[in-house]
Protein backbone atom coordinates (compact mmCIF):
# COMPACT_ATOMS: atom_id res chain seq x y z
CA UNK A 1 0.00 0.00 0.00
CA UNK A 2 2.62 2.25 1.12
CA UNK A 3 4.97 1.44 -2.15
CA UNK A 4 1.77 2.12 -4.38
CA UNK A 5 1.64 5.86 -2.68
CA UNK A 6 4.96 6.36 -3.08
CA UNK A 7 4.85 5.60 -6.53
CA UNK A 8 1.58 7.32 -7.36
CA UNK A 9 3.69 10.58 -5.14
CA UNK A 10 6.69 9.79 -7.21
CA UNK A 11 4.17 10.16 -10.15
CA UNK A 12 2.97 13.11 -9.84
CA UNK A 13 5.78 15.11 -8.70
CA UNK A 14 8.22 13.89 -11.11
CA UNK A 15 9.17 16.61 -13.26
CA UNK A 16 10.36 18.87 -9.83
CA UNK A 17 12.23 15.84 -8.75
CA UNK A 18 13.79 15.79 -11.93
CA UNK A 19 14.71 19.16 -12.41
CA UNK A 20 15.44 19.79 -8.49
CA UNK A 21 19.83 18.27 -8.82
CA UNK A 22 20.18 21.08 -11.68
CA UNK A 23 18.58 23.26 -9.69
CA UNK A 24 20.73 22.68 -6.30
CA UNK A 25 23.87 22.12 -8.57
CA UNK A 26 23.09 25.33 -10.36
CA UNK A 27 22.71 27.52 -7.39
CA UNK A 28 25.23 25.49 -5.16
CA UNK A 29 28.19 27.17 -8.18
CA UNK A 30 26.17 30.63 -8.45
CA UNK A 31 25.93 30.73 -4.54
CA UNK A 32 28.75 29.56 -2.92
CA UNK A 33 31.16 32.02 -4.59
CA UNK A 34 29.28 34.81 -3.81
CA UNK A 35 29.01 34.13 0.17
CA UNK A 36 32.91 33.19 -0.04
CA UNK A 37 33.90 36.02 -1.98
CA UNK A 38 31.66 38.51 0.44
CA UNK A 39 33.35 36.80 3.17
CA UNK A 40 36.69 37.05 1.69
CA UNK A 41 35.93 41.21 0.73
CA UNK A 42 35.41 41.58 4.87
CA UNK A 43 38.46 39.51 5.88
CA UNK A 44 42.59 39.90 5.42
CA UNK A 45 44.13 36.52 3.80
CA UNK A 46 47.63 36.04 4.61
CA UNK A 47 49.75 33.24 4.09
CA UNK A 48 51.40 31.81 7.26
CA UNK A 49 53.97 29.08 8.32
CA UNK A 50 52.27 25.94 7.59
CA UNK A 51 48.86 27.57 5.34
CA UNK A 52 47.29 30.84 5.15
CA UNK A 53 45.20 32.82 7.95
CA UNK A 54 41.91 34.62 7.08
CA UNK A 55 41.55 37.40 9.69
CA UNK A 56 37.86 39.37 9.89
CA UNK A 57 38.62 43.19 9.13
CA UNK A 58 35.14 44.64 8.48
CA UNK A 59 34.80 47.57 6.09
CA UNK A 60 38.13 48.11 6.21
CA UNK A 61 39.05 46.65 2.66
CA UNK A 62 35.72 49.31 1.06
CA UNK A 63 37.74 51.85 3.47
CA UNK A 64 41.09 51.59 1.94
CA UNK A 65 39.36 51.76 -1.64
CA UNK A 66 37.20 54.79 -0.71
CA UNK A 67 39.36 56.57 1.55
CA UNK A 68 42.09 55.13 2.39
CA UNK A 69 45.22 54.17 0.59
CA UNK A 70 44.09 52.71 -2.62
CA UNK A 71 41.13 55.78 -3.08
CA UNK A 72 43.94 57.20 -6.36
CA UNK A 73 43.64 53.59 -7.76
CA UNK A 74 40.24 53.15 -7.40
CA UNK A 75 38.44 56.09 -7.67
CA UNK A 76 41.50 58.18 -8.95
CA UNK A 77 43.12 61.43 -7.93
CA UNK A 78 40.98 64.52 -7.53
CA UNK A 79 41.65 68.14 -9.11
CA UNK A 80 40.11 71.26 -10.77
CA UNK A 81 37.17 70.56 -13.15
CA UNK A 82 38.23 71.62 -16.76
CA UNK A 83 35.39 72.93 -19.22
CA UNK A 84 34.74 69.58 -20.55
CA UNK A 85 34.03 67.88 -16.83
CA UNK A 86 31.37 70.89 -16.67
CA UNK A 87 29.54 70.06 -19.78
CA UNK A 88 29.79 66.21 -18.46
CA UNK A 89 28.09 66.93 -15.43
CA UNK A 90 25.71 69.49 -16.82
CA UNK A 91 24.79 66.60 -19.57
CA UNK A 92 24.52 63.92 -16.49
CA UNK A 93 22.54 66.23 -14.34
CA UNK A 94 20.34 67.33 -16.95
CA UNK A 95 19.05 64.44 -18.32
CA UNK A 96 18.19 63.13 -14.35
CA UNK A 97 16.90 66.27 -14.14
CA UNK A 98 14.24 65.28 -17.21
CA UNK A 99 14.22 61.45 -16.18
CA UNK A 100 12.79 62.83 -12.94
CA UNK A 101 10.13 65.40 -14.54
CA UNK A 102 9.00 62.31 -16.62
CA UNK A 103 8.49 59.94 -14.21
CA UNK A 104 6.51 62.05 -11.77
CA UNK A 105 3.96 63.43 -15.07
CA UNK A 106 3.54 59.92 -16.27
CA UNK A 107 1.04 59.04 -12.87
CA UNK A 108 3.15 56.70 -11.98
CA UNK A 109 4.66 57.44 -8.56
CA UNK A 110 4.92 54.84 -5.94
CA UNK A 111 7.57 54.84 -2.87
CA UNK A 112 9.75 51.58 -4.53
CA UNK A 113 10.06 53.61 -7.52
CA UNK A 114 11.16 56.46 -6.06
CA UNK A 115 13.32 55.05 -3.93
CA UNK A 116 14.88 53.19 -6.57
CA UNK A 117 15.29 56.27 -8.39
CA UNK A 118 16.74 58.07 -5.21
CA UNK A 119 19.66 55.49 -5.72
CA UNK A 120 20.05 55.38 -9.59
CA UNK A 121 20.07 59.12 -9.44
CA UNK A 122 22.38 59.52 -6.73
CA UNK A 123 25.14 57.19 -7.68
CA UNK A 124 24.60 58.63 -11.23
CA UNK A 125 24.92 61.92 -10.27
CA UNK A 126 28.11 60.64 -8.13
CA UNK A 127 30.05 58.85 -11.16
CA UNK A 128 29.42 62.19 -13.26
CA UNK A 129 31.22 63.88 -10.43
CA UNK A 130 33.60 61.98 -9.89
CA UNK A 131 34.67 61.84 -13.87
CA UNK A 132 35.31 65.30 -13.82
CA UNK A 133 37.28 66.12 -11.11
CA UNK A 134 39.50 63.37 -11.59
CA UNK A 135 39.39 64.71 -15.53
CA UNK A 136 42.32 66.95 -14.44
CA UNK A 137 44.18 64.31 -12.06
CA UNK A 138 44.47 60.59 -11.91
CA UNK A 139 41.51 58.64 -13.41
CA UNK A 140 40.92 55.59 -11.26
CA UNK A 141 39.98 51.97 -12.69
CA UNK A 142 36.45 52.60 -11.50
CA UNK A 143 36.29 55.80 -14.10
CA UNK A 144 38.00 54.06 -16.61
CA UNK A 145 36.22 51.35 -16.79
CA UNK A 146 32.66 53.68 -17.23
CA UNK A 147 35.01 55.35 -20.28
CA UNK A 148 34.82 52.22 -21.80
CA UNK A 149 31.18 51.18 -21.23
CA UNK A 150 29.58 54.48 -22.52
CA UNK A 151 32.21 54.92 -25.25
CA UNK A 152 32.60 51.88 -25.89
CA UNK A 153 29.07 50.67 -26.31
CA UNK A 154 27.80 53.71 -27.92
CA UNK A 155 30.27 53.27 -30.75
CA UNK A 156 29.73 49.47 -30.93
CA UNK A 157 25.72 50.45 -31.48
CA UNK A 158 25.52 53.01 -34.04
CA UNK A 159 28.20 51.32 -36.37
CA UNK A 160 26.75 47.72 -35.57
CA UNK A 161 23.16 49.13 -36.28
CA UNK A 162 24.49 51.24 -38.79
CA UNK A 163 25.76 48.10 -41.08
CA UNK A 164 22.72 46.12 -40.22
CA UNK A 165 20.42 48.77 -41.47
CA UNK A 166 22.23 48.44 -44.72
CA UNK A 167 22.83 45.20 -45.14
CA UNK A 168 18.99 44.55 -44.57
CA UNK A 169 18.67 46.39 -48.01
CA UNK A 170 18.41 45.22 -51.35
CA UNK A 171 22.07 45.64 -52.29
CA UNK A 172 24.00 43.67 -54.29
CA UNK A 173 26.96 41.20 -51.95
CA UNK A 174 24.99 41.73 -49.21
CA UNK A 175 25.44 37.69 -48.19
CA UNK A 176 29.14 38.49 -48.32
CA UNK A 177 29.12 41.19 -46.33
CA UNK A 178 27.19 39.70 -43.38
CA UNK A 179 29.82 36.82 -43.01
CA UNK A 180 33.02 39.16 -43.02
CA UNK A 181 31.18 41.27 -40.47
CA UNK A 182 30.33 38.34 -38.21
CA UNK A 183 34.08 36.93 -38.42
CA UNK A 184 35.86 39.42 -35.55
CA UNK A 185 33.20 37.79 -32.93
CA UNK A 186 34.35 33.98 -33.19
CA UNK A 187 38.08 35.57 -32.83
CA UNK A 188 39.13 35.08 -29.14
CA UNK A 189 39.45 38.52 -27.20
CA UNK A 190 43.21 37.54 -26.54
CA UNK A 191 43.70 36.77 -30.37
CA UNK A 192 41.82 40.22 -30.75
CA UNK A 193 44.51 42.45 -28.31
CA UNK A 194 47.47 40.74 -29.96
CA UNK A 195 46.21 41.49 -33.35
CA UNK A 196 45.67 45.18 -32.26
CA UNK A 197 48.99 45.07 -30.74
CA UNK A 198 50.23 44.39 -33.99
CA UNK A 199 48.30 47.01 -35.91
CA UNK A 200 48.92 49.94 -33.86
CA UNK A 201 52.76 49.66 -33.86
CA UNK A 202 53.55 52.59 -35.55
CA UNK A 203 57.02 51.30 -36.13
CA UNK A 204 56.80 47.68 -37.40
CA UNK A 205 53.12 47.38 -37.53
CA UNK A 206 51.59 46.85 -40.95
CA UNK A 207 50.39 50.23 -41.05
CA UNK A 208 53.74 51.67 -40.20
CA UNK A 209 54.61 53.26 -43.66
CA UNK A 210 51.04 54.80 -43.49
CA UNK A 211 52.24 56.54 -39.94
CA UNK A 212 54.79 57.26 -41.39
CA UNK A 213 53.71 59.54 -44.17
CA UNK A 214 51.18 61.19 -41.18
CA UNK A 215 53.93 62.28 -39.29
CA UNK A 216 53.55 59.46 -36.03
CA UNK A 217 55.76 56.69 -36.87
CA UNK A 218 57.31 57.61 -33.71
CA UNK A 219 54.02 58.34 -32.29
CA UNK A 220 54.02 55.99 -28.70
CA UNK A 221 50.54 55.36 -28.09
CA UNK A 222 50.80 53.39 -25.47
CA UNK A 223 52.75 55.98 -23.18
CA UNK A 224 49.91 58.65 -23.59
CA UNK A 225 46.67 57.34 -21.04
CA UNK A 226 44.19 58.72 -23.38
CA UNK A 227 45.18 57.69 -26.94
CA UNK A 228 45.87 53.83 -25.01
CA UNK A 229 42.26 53.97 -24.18
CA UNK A 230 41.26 54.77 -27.29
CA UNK A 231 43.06 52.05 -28.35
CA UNK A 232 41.17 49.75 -26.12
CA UNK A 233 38.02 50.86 -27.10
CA UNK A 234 38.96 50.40 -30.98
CA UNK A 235 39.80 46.92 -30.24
CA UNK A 236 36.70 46.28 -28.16
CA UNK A 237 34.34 47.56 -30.96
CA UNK A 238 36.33 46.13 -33.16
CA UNK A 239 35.09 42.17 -31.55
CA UNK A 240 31.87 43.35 -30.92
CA UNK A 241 29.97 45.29 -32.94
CA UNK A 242 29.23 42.14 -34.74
CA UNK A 243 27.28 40.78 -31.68
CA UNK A 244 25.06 43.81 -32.61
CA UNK A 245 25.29 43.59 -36.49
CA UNK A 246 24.14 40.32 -36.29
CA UNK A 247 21.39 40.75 -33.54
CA UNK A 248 19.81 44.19 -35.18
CA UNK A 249 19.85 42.51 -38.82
CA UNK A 250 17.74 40.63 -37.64
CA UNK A 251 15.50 43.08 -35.96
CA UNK A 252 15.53 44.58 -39.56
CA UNK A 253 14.85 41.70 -41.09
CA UNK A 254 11.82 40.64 -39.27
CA UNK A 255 10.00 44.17 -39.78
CA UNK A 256 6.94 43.48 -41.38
CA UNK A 257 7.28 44.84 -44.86
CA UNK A 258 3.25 45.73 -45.79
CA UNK A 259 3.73 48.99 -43.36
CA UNK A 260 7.07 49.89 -45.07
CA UNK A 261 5.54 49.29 -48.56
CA UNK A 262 2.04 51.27 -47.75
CA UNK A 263 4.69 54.38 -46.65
CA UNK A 264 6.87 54.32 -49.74
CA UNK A 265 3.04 53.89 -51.94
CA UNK A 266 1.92 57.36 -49.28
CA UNK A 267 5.61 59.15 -50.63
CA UNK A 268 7.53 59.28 -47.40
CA UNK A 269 11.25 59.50 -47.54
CA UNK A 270 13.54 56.93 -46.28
CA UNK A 271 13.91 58.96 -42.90
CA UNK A 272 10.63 59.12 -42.04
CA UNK A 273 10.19 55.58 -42.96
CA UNK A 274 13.08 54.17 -40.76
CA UNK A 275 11.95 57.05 -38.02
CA UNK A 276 8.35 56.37 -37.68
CA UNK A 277 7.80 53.20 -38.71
CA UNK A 278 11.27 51.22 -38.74
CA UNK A 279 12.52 52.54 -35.25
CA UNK A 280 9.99 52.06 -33.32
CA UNK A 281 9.78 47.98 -34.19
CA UNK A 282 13.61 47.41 -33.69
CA UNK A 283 13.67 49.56 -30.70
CA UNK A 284 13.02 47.15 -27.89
CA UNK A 285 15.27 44.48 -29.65
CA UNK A 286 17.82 47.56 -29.73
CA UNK A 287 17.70 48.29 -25.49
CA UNK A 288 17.88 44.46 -24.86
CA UNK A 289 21.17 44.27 -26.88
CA UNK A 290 22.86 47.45 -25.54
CA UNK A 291 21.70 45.93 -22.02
CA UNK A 292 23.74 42.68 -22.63
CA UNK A 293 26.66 44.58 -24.18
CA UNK A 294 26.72 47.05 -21.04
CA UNK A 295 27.00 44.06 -18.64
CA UNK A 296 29.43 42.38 -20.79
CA UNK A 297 31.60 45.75 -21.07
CA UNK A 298 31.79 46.26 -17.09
CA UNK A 299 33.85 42.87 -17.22
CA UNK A 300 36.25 44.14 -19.81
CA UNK A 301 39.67 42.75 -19.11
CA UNK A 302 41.69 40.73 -21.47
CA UNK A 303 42.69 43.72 -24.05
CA UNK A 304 43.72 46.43 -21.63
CA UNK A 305 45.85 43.45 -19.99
CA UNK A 306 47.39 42.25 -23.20
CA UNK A 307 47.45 45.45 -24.94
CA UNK A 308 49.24 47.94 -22.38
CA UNK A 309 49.33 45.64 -19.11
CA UNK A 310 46.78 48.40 -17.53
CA UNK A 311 49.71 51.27 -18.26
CA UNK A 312 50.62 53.73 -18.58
CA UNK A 313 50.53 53.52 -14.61
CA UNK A 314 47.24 52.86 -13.85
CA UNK A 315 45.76 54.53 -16.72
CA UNK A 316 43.86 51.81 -18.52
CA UNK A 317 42.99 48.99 -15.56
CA UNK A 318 39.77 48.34 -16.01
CA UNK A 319 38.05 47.00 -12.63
CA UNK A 320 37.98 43.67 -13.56
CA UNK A 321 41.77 44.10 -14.46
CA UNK A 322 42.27 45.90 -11.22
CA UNK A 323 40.93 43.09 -9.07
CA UNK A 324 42.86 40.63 -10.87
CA UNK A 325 45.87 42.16 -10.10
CA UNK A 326 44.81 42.47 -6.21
CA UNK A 327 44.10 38.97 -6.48
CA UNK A 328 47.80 38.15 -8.50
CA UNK A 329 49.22 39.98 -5.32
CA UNK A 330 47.09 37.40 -3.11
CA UNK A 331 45.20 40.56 -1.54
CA UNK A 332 42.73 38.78 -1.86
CA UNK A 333 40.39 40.21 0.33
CA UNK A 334 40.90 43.64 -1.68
CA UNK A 335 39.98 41.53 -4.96
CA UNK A 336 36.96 40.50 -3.30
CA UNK A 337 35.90 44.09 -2.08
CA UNK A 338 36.81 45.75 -5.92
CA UNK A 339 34.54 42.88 -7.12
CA UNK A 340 31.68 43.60 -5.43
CA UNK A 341 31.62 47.32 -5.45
CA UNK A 342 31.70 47.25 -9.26
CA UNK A 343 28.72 43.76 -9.13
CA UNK A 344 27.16 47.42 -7.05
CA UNK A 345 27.53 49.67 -9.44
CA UNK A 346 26.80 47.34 -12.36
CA UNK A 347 23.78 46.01 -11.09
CA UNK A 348 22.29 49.57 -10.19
CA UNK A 349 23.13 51.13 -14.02
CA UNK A 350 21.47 48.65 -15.33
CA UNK A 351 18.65 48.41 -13.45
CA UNK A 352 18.34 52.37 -13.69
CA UNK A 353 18.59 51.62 -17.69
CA UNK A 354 15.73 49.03 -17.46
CA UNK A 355 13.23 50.75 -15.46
CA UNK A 356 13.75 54.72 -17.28
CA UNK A 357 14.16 53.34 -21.04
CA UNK A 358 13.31 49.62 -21.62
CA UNK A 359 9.84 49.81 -19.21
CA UNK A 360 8.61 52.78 -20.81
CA UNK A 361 9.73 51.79 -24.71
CA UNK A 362 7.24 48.59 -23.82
CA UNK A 363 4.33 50.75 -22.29
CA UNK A 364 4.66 52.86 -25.18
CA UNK A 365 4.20 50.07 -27.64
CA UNK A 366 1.20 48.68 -25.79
C-alpha cells in the first residue's frame, strides 16, 4: 500500500524531482562564490607558516578603496574641473533632471520607484562627479572602466546598427558582407589584443609606412593614457559590434514589410520611414542588446591586460583588471571588495537603464 503511494507521489511530482539536482547544482556554483567572496571582501588573507590565515577586518578593505590608501587607484586622484568635466556633469545632471520630470507626469509614482530612483540618481549623479574632477588628475579603474562602457558601447551600437540597417537592403553582396562582419566575434578577445597590438605599432606594424607619411611613426601610443584607451576601445568595438550587427539585422529583417511598402506607396522619404515606422519595431530588440553589451563591457579585461598591461601607470585597468591584479598579489580580500563594489555599481546602471528606457519603450508600444 505504502509502495503504491509512493509511486503514485513519485508520479505526480516527477518533473520537480527531476529538475530539483540542476537546480541545487546550479545555485550550489552561483551561490557559494558569492558568500565566499563577500566573506573574503570583509576579511585579510595572509599566508602563514604551515597555510594561510583569514583574519575578519570589516569595512576596512571598502575603506582603503574609498578613503584610504588605494582611493587614487580606485576612484583616482581629484583636481580642478576643466570645461569639458562641466559640460559632463551638466549633460549627467540634466538628463536626471528630465528622467525625474518624466516619471513624476507619467502618474506613476509609488515609494519603490522612487526610492529606486533616489539610488540610480544619486550614484549617477556621483560617477558624473567623480569623472570630472579626476578629468584633471588621476583617473581611477572605477572611471575608466565607465570610459569604456559608454564609449565603448555607444560606438559598438551606431556602427553595428548602422551596417545592419544596410545590409537589410536590397544591395547587391549583401550575403558576403554579413559573413566578413560576423568573423571578428568567433576571434578570441586575446587573439583580438594581440592582433591590435600588432596594428597599432607605428614602427613595425603593418600600417607603419602609413604613420609614417602622417607624421607618427614615432608616435608611442601606449605611453599617452588617453590615446591607449582609445586604443582599447577600438579593439573592443572592433570584436563586438558584430554581436550587434548580427542581432539588429535581424531586428531589420523581421520588420513586417506591408507597413514599409504602404509608406513608400503614401511618398515618405527613407527617414521618415526608418523614423516612424522602422525605429519604433527594432527599438526594444535595440535596449535588450545594448543591455547585454553594457554588462558584458563592465567585465572588460583581457585587451587592456594584453594590450598595455593596464599602463601607462594605472591609466587603462579596467576594474575587472584591477581586481585581478589584487588577487595576483594574493590581496585577496581587496579583490573580493573591488569585485563587489563594481557587481554594485553594475547592477544599479542597469537596473536604472531598465526601469527609465526599456519599461517605458514597452508601455509605449502597448
Amino acid at each position: 500500500m505504502k509502495t503504491a503511494r509512493l509511486a503514485e507521489w513519485m508520479d505526480r511530482h516527477s518533473g520537480p524531482i527531476f529538475v530539483l539536482p540542476a537546480v541545487l547544482l546550479i545555485l550550489a556554483f552561483s551561490i557559494f562564490p558569492l558568500v565566499i567572496s563577500a566573506w573574503l571582501a570583509l576579511s585579510q588573507f595572509r599566508l602563514g607558516i604551515g597555510g594561510y590565515e583569514i583574519r575578519f577586518v570589516g569595512l576596512l578593505n571598502f575603506k582603503k578603496l574609498l578613503t584610504g590608501s588605494q582611493q587614487f587607484h580606485f576612484l583616482g586622484t581629484f583636481a580642478e574641473i576643466p570645461l569639458l568635466g562641466w559640460l559632463i556633469v551638466a549633460l549627467v545632471f540634466g538628463t536626471l533632471a528630465v528622467a525625474a520630470g518624466r516619471y513624476v507626469t507619467l502618474g506613476r509614482v509609488s515609494v519603490i520607484g522612487v526610492v529606486g530612483r533616489l539610488i540610480s540618481f544619486t550614484l549617477i549623479g556621483a560617477l558624473a562627479v567623480l569623472f570630472a574632477t579626476t578629468l584633471g588628475g588621476q583617473i581611477g579603474s572605477l572611471s575608466t572602466t565607465l570610459f569604456y562602457v559608454i564609449v565603448g558601447v555607444t560606438l559598438q551600437f551606431l556602427v553595428g546598427t548602422g551596417l545592419a540597417f544596410l545590409c537589410a537592403q536590397n544591395i547587391r553582396g549583401r550575403s558576403f558582407f554579413r559573413l566578413v562582419f560576423f568573423v571578428p566575434l568567433m576571434v578570441t578577445p586575446v587573439g583580438t589584443a594581440y592582433t591590435f597590438r600588432m596594428l597599432a605599432d607605428t614602427t613595425v606594424g603593418p600600417f607603419a609606412p602609413i604613420w609614417g607619411w602622417l607624421g607618427l611613426g614615432n608616435f608611442a601610443w601606449a605611453a599617452d593614457p588617453w590615446t591607449a584607451r582609445l586604443v582599447i576601445v577600438l579593439g573592443d568595438s572592433w570584436q563586438w559590434i558584430p554581436f550587434i550587427f548580427i542581432v539588429m539585422l535581424a531586428a531589420f529583417e523581421s520588420q513586417p514589410r506591408d507597413q514599409v511598402e504602404a509608406a513608400q506607396v503614401d511618398g515618405a522619404s527613407t527617414f521618415q520611414i526608418f523614423r516612424d515606422i522602422t525605429w519604433p519595431s527594432v527599438a526594444p530588440v535595440a535596449a535588450t542588446v545594448v543591455l547585454i553589451r553594457v554588462i558584458e563591457a563592465f567585465k572588460i579585461v583581457d585587451l587592456p591586460n594584453v594590450l598595455t598591461n593596464g599602463g601607462p601607470g594605472i591609466a587603462t585597468e579596467s576594474l575587472t583588471l584591477h581586481a585581478f591584479i589584487e588577487w595576483r598579489a594574493l590581496n585577496l580580500g581587496g579583490s573580493a571588495a573591488i569585485a563587489y563594489l563594481l557587481l554594485f555599481v553594475a547592477t544599479v546602471l542597469c537596473v536604472s537603464f531598465v526601469n527609465m528606457i526599456v519599461v517605458p519603450m514597452r508601455r509605449s508600444r502597448q
